[in-house]
C-alpha atoms as a PDB file:
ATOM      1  CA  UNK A   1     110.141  91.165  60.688  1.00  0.00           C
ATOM      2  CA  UNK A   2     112.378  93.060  62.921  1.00  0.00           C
ATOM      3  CA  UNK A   3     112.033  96.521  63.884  1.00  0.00           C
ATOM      4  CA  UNK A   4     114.666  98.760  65.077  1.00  0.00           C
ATOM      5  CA  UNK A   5     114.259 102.536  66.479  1.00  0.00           C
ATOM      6  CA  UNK A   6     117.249 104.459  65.813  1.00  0.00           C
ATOM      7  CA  UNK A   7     117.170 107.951  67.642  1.00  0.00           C
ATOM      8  CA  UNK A   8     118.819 111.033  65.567  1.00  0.00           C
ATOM      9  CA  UNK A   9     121.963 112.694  67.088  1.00  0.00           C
ATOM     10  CA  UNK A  10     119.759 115.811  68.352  1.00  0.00           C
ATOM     11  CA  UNK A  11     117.662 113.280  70.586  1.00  0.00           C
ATOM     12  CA  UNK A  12     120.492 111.536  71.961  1.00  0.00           C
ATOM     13  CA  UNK A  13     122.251 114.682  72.898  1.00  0.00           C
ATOM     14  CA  UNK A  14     118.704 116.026  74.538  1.00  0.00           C
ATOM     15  CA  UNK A  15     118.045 112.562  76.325  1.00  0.00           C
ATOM     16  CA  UNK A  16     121.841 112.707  77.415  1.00  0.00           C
ATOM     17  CA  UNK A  17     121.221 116.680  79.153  1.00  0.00           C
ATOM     18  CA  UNK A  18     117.930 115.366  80.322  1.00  0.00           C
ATOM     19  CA  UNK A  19     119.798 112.678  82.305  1.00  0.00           C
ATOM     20  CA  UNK A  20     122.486 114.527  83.420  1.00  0.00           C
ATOM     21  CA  UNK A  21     120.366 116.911  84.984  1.00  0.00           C
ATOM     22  CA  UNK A  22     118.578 114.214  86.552  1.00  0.00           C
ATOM     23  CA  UNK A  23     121.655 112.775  88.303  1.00  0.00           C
ATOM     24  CA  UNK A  24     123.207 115.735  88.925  1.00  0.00           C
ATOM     25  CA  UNK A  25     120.767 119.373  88.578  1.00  0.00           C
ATOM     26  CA  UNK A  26     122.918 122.207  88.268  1.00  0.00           C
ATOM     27  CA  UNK A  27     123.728 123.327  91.697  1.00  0.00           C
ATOM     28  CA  UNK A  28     125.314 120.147  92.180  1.00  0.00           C
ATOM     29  CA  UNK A  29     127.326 120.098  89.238  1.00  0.00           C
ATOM     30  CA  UNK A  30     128.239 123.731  90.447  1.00  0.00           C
ATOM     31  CA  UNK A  31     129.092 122.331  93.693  1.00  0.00           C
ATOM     32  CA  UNK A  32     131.716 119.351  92.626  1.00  0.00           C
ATOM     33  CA  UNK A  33     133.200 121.582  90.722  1.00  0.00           C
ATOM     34  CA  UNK A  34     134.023 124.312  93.250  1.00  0.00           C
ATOM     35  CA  UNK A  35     134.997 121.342  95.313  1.00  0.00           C
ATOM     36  CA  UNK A  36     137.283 120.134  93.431  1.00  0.00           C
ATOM     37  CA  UNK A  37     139.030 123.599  92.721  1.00  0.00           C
ATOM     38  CA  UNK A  38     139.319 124.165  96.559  1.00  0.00           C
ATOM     39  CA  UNK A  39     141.202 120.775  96.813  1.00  0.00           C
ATOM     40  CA  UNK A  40     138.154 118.354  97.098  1.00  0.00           C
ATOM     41  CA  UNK A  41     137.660 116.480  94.209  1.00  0.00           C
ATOM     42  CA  UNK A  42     135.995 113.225  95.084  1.00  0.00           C
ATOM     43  CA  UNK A  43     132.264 114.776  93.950  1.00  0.00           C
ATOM     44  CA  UNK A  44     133.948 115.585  90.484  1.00  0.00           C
ATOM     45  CA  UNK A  45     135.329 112.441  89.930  1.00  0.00           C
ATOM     46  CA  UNK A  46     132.035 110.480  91.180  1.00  0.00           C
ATOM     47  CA  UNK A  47     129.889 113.206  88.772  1.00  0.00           C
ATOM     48  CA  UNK A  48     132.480 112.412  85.769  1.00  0.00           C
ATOM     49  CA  UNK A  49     131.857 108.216  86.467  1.00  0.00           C
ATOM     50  CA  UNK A  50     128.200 109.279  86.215  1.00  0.00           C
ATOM     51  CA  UNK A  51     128.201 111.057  83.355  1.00  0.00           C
ATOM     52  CA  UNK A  52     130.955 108.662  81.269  1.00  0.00           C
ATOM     53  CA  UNK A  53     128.304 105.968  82.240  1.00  0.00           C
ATOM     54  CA  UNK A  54     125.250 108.443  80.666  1.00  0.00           C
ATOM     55  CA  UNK A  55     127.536 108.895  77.503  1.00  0.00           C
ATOM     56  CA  UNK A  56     128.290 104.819  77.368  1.00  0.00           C
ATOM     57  CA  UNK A  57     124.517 103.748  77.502  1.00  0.00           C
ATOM     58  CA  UNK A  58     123.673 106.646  74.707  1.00  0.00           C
ATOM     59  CA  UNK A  59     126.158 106.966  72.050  1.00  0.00           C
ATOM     60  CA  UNK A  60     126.134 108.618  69.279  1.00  0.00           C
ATOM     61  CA  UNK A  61     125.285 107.166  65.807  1.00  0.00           C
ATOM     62  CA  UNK A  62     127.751 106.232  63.395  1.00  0.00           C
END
């Protein structure tokens, strides 16, 4: 017999913030983004990558 763990929506969304904040705490994020509105957006687009790749490895149920 084969068991599978399915998480619920609410504890993907929670493990998803819980890793953002890992790879990027806030004052980071805060920082990319002013960055990026001053002309400099190479931090944005390397926090987006990271966060598409969070999003890929948790998705959502169906």
């Amino acid at each position: 017999m084969r068991l599978s763990i399915r998480l619920s929506a609410e504890q993907i969304a929670e493990e998803r913030r819980r890793r953002y904040l890992a790879a990027w705490p806030m004052h980071a994020q805060l920082e990319a983004q002013h960055d990026a509105a001053n002309g400099r957006p190479e931090k944005l687009g390397r926090m987006t990558t990271d966060f598409e790749r969070i999003k890929a490895e948790l998705p959502f149920p169906d």
